[in-house]
Structures are given as C-alpha cells and as structure tokens.
N, C-alpha and C. Protein backbone atom coordinates (compact mmCIF):
# COMPACT_ATOMS: atom_id res chain seq x y z
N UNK A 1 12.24 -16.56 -9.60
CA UNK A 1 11.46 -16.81 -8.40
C UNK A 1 10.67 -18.10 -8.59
N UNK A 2 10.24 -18.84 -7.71
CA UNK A 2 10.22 -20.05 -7.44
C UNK A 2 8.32 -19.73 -7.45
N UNK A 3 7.72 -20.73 -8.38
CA UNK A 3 5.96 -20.43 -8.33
C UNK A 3 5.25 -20.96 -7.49
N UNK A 4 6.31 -21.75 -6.59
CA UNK A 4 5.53 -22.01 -5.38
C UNK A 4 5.15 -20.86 -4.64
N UNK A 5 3.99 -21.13 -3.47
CA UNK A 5 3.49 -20.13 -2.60
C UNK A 5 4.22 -19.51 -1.53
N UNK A 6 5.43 -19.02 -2.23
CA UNK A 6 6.70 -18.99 -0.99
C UNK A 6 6.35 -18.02 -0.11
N UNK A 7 4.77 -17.34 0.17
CA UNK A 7 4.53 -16.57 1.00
C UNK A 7 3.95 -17.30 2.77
N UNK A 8 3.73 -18.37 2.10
CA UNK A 8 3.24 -19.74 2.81
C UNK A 8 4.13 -20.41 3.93
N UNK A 9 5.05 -20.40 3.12
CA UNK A 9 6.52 -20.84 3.93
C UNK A 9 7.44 -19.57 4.33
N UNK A 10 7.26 -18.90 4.53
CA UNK A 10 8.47 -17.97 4.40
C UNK A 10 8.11 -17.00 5.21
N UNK A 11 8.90 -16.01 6.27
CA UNK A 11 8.54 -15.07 6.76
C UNK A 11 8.66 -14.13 6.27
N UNK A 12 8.16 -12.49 6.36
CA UNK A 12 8.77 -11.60 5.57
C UNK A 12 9.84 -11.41 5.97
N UNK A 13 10.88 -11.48 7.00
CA UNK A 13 12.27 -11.59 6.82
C UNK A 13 13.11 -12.36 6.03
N UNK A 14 12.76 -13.49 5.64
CA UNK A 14 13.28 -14.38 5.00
C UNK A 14 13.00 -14.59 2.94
N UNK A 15 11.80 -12.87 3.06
CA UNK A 15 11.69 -13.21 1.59
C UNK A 15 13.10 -12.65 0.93
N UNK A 16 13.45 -13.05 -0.18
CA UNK A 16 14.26 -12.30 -1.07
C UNK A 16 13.87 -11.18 -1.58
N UNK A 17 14.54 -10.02 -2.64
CA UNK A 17 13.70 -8.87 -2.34
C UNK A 17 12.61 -9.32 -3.91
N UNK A 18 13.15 -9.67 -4.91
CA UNK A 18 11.92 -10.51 -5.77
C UNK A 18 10.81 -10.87 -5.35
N UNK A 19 11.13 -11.87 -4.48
CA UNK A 19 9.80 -12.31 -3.50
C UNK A 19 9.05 -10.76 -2.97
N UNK A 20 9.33 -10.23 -2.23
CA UNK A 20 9.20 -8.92 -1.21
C UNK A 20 8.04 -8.23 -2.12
N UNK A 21 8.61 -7.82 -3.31
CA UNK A 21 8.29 -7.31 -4.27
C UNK A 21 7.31 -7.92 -5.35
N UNK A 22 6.90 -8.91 -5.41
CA UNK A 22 6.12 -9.78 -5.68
C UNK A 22 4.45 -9.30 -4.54
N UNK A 23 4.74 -9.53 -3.31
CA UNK A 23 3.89 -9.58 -2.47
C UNK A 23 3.01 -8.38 -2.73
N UNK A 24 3.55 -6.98 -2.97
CA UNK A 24 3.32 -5.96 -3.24
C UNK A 24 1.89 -6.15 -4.35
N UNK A 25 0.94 -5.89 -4.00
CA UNK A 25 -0.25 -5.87 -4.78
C UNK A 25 -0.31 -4.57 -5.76
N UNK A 26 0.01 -3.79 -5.53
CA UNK A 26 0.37 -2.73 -6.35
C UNK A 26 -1.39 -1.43 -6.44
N UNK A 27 -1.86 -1.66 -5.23
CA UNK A 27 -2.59 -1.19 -4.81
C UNK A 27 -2.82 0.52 -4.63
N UNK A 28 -1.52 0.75 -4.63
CA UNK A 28 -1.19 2.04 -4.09
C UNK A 28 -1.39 2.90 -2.90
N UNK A 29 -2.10 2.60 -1.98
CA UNK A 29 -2.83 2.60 -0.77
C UNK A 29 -1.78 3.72 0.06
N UNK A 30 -0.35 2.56 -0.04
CA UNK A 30 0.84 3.26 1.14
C UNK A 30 0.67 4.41 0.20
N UNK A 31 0.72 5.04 -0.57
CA UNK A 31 1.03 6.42 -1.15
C UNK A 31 0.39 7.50 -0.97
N UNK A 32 -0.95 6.86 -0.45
CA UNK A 32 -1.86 8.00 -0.01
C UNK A 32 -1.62 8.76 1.73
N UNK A 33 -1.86 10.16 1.47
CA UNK A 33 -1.16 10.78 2.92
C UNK A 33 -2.43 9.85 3.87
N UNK A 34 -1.58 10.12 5.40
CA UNK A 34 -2.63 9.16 6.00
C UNK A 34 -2.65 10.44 7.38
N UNK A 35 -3.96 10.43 8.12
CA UNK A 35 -3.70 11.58 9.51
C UNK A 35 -4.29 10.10 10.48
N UNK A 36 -3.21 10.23 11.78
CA UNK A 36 -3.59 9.95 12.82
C UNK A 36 -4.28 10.45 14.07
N UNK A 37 -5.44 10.04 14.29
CA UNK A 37 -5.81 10.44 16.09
C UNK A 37 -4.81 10.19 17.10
N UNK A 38 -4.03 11.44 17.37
CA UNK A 38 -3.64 11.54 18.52
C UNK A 38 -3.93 10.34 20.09
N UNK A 39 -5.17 10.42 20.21
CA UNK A 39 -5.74 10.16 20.94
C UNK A 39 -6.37 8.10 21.11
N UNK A 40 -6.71 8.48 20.13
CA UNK A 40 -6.83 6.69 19.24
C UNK A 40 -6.11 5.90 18.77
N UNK A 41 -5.32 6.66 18.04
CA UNK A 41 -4.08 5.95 17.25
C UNK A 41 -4.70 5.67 15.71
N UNK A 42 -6.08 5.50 15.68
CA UNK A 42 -6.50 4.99 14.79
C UNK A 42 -5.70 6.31 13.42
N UNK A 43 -5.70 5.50 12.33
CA UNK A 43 -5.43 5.75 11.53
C UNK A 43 -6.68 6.38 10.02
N UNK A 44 -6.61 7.18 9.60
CA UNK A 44 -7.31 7.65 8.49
C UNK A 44 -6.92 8.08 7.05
N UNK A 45 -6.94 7.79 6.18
CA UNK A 45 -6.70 7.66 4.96
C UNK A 45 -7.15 8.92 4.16
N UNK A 46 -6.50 9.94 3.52
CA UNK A 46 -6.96 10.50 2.40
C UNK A 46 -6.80 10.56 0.99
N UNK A 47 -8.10 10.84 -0.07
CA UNK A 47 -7.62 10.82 -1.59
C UNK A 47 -6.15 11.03 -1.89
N UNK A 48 -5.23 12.10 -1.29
CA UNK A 48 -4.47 13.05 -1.41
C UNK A 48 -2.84 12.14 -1.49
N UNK A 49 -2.42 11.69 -3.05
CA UNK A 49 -1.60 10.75 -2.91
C UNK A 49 -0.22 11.58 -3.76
N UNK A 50 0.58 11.02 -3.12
CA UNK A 50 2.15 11.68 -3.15
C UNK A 50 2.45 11.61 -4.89
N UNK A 51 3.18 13.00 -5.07
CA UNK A 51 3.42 13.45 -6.40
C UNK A 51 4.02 12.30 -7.02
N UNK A 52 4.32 11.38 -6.92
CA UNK A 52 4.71 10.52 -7.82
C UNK A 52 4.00 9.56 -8.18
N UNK A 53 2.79 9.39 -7.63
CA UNK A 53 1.53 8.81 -7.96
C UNK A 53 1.26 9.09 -9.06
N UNK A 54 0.85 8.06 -10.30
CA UNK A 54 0.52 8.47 -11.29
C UNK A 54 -1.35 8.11 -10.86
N UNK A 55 -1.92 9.19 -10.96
CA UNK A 55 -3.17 9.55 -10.54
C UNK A 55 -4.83 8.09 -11.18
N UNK A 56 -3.66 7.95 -12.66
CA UNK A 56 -4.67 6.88 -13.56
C UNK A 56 -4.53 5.85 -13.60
N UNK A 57 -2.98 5.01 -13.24
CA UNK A 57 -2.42 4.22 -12.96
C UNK A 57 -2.52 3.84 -11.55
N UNK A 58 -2.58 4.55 -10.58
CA UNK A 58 -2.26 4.38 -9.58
C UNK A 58 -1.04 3.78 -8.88
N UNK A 59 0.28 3.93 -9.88
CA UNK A 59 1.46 3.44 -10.22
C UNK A 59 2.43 4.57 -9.76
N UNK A 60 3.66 4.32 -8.74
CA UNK A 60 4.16 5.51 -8.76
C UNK A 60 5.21 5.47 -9.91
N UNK A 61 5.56 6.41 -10.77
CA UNK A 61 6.29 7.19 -11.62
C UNK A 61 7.49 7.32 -11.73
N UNK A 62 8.38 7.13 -10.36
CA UNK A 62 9.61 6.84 -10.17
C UNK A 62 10.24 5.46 -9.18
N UNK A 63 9.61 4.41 -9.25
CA UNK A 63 9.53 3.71 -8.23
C UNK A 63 10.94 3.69 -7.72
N UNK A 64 11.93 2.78 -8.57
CA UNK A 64 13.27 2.79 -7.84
C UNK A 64 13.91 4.08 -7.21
N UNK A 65 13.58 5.21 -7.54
CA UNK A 65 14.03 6.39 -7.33
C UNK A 65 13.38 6.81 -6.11
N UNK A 66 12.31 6.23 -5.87
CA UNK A 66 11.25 6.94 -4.81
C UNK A 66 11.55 7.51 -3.44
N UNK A 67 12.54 6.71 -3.33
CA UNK A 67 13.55 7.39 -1.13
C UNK A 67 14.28 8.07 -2.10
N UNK A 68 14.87 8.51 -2.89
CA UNK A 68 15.50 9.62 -2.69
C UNK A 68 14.74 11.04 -3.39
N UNK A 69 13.52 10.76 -4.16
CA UNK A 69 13.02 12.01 -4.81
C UNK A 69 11.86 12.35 -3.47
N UNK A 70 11.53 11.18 -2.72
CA UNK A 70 10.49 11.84 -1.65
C UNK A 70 11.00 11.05 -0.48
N UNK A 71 11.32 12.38 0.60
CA UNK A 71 12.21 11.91 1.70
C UNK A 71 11.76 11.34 2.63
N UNK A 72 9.76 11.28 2.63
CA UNK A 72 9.32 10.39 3.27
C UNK A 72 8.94 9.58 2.97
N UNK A 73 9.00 8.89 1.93
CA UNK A 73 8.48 7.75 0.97
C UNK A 73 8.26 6.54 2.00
N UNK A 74 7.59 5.92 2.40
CA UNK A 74 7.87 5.06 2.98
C UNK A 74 8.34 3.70 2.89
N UNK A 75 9.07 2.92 3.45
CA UNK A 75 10.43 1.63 3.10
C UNK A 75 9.63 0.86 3.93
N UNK A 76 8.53 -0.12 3.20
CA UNK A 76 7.25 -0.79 4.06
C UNK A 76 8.47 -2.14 4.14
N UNK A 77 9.35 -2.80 3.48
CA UNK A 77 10.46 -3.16 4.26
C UNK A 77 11.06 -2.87 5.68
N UNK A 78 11.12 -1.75 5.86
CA UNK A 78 11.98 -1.68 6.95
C UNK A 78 11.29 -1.14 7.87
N UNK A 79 10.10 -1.54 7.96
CA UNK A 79 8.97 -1.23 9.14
C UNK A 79 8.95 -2.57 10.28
N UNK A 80 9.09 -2.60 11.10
CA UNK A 80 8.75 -3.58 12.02
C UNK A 80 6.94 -4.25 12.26
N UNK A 81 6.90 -5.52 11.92
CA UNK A 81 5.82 -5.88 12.18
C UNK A 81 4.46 -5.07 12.42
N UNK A 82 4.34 -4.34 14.30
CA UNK A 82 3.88 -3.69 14.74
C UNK A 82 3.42 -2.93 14.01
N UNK A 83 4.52 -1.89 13.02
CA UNK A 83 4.26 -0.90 12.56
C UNK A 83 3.14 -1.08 11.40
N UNK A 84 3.39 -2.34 10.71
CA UNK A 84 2.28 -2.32 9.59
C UNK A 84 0.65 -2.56 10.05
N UNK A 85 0.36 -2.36 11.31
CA UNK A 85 -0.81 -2.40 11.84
C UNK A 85 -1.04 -1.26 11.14
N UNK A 86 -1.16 -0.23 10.94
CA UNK A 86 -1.67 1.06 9.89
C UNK A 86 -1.72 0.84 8.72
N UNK A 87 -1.36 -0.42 8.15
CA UNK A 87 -1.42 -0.02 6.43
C UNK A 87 -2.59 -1.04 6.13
N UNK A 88 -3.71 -0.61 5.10
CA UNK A 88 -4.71 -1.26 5.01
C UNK A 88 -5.14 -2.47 5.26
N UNK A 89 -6.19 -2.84 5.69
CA UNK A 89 -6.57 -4.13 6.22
C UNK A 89 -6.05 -5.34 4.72
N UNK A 90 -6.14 -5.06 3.63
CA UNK A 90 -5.80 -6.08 2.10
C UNK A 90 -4.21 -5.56 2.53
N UNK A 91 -3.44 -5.05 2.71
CA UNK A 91 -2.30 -5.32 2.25
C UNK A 91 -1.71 -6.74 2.58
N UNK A 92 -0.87 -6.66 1.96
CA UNK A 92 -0.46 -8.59 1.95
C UNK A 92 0.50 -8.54 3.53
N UNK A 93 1.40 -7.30 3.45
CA UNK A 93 2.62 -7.28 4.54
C UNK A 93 2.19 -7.80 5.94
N UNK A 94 1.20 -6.92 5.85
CA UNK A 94 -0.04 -6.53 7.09
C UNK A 94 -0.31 -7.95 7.36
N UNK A 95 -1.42 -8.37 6.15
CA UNK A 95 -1.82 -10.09 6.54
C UNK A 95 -1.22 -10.63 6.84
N UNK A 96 0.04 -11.31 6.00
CA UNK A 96 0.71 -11.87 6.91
C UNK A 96 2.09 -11.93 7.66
N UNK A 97 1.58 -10.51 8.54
CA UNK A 97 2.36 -10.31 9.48
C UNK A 97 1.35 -10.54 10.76
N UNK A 98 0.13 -10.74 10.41
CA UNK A 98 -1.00 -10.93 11.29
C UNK A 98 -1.42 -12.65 11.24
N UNK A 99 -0.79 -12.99 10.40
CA UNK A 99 -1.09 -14.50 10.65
C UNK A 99 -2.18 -15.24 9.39
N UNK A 100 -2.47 -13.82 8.49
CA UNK A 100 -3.72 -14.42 7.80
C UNK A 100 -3.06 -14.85 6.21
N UNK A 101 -4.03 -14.71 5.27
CA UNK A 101 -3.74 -15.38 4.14
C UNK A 101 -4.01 -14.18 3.22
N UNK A 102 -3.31 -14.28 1.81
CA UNK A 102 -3.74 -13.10 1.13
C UNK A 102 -4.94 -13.08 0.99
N UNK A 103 -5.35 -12.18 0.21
CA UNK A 103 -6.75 -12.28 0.29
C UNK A 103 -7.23 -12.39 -1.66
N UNK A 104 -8.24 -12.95 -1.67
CA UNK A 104 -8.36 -14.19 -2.91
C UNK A 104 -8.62 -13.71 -4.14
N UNK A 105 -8.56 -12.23 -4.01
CA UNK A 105 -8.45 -10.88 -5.58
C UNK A 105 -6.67 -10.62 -5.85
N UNK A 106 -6.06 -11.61 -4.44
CA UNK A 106 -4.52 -10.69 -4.71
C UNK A 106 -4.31 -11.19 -6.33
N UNK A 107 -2.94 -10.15 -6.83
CA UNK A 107 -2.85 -11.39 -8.05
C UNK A 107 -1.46 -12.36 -8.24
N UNK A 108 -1.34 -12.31 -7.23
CA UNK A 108 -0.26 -13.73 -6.91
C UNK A 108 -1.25 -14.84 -6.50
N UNK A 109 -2.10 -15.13 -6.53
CA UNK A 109 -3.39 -16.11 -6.53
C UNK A 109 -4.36 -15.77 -7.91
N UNK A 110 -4.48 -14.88 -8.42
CA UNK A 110 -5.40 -14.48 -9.55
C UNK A 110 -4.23 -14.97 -11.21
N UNK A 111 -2.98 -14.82 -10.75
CA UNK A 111 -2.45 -14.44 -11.76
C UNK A 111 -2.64 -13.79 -12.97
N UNK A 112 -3.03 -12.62 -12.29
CA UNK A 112 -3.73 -10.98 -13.01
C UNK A 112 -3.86 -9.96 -12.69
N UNK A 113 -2.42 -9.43 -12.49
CA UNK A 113 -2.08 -7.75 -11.64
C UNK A 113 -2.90 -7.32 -11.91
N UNK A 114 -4.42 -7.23 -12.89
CA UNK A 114 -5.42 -6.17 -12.44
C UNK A 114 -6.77 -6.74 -11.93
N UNK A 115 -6.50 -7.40 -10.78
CA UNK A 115 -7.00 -7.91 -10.11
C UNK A 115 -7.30 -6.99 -9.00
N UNK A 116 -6.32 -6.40 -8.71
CA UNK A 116 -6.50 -5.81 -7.61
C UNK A 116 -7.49 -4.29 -8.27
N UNK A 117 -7.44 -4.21 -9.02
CA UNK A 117 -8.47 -3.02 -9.28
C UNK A 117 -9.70 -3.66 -9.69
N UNK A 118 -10.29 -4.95 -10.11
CA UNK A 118 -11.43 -5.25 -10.63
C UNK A 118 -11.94 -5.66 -8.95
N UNK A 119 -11.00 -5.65 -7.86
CA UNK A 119 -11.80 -5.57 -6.37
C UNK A 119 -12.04 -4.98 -5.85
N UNK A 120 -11.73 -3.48 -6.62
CA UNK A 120 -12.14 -2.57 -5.94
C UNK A 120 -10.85 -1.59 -4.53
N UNK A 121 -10.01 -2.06 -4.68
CA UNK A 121 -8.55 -2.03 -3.76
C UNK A 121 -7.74 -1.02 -4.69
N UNK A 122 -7.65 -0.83 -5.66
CA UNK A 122 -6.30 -0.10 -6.24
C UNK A 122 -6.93 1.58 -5.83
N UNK A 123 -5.83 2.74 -6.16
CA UNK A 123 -6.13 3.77 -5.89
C UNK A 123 -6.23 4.48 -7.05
N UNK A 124 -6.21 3.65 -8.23
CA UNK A 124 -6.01 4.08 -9.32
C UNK A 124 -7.74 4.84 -10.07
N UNK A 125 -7.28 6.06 -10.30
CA UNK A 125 -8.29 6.74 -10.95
C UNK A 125 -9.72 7.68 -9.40
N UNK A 126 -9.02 7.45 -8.33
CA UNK A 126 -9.31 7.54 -6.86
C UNK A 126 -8.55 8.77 -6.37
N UNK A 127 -7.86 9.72 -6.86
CA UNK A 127 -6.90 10.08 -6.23
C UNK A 127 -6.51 11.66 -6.54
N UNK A 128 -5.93 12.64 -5.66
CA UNK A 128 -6.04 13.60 -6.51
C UNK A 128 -4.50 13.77 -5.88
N UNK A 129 -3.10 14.71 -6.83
CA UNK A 129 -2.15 14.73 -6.64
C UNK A 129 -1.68 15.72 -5.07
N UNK A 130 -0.75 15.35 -3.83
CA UNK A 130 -1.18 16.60 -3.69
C UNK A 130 -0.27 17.88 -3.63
N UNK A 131 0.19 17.90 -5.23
CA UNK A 131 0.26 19.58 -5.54
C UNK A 131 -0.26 19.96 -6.10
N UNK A 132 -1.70 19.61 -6.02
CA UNK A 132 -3.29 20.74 -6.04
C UNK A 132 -4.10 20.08 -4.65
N UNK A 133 -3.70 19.52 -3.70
CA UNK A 133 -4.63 18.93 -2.83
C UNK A 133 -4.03 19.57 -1.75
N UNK A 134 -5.27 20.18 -1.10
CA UNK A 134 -5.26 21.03 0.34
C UNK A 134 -4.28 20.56 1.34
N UNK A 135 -2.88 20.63 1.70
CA UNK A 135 -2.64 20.29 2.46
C UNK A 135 -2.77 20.44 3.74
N UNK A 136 -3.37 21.81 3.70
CA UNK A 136 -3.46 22.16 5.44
C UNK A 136 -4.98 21.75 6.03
N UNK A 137 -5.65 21.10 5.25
CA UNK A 137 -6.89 20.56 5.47
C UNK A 137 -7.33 19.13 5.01
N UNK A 138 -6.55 18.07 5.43
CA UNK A 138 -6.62 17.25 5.09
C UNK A 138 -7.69 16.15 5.12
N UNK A 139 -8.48 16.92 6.66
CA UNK A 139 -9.42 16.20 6.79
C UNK A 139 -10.55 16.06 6.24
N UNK A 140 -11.25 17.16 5.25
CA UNK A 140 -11.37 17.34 4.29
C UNK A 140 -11.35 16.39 3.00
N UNK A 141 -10.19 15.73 3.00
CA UNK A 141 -9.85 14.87 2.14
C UNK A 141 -10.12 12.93 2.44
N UNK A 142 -10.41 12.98 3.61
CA UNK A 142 -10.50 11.40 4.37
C UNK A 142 -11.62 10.91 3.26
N UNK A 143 -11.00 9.46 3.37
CA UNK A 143 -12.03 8.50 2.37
C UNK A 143 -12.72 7.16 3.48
N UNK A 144 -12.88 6.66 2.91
CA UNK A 144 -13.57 5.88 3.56
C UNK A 144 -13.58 4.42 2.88
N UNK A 145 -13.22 4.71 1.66
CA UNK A 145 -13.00 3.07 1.40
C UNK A 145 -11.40 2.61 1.14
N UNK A 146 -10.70 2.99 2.02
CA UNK A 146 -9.96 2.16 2.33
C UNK A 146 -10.13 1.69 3.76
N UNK A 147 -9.33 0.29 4.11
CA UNK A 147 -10.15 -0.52 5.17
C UNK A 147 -8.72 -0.53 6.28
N UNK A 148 -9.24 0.07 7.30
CA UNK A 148 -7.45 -0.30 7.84
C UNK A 148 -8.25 -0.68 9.31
C-alpha cells in the first residue's frame, strides 16, 4: 500500500481492500449491539458487544471468519453511504463519506494503532460479552460515550 494519504484522493469505492482495511481504526464500536427509535431513527449504542469481541482487546477473535460465525456481522463495505449515518460520529467510513477528514487520534495520521484507545474511542476494556448481557433489556445497557 502506497503511504500516501490515499484516503484524500480516493473514494471509498475506489479503495482497494488493503486500503479499506487500513481505514478501519479498529475501534470496535460496529460490534457493539445498537437499538433504534422507531420513531427518530436516532440510533443508540450499548456496552453489550458481539461474542467475538475480545472484551480486553476490543479486537474481534475471528475476524476473517466473522460473516460466517455471526450471521449478522456487519459488511460496513457493503453498506451504502446513507447507511453509515449510524455508525459513530469518529468512524473514518462515516467521515468520509460525509465529506470530513479523519479525525487527528486516527492512527493512519498518528502512526500508532493505539491511538485510538489513548482517545478515548476504542471499546476495549468497555464492554461486556453478550452471552452474559441481558438481551431482552437492552436498554438497560445504552452508553453514552459513544458519539453517533
């Protein structure tokens, strides 16, 4: 991969999947279950992050494997623009699919994947699995510092 800022030039259609995968802050954020208002649309975030979350890491556990061991895993690839309006206000996809710039803890600017946890963004050590987390009460579980 090329160390230029190929996020700069490049649309997310046009990244390679290196690139794609690069962009990925490694935040863990998408992993956490999320409940929507009906009514709002708005989106809400809970601790309560999918069994393959490694809870201390905030790393999932099977990554390449992940669409087929969890059938809703989500393929933040193959979301349409629009759709990444729900995934946290720091995600990179989101930014710039919104026009903005990463934001200046990423660590494709830091050059220091734990960057994103010395900002306070990773989910790592945040999180509880959920096969011990209430599923039928999720609300219960809503956080508040993630920013969407």
């Amino acid at each position: 991969m090329s160390t230029a800022r190929f996020w700069e030039h490049k649309s997310l259609d046009d990244l390679s999947t290196e690139e794609w995968e690069a962009l990925c802050d490694g935040c863990g954020q998408c992993c956490l279950h999320k409940l929507v208002n009906d009514e709002t649309a708005d989106v809400f975030y809970t601790r309560v992050a999918c069994q393959l979350l490694d809870a201390e890491t905030g790393r999932c556990t099977r990554y390449t494997q992940r669409f087929k061991v969890v059938e809703d895993c989500l393929d933040v690839r193959q979301m349409h623009s629009s759709e990444l309006a729900w995934m946290p206000r720091s995600c990179a996809y989101r930014r710039l699919a919104e026009g903005k710039p990463l934001p200046d803890w990423h660590p494709l600017l830091t050059g220091d994947p734990q960057s994103v946890v010395a900002a306070g963004v990773a989910v790592a050590g945040r999180t509880i699995s959920e096969s011990i987390g209430n599923l039928d009460n999720l609300e219960a579980e809503i956080i508040e510092w993630v920013g969407t």
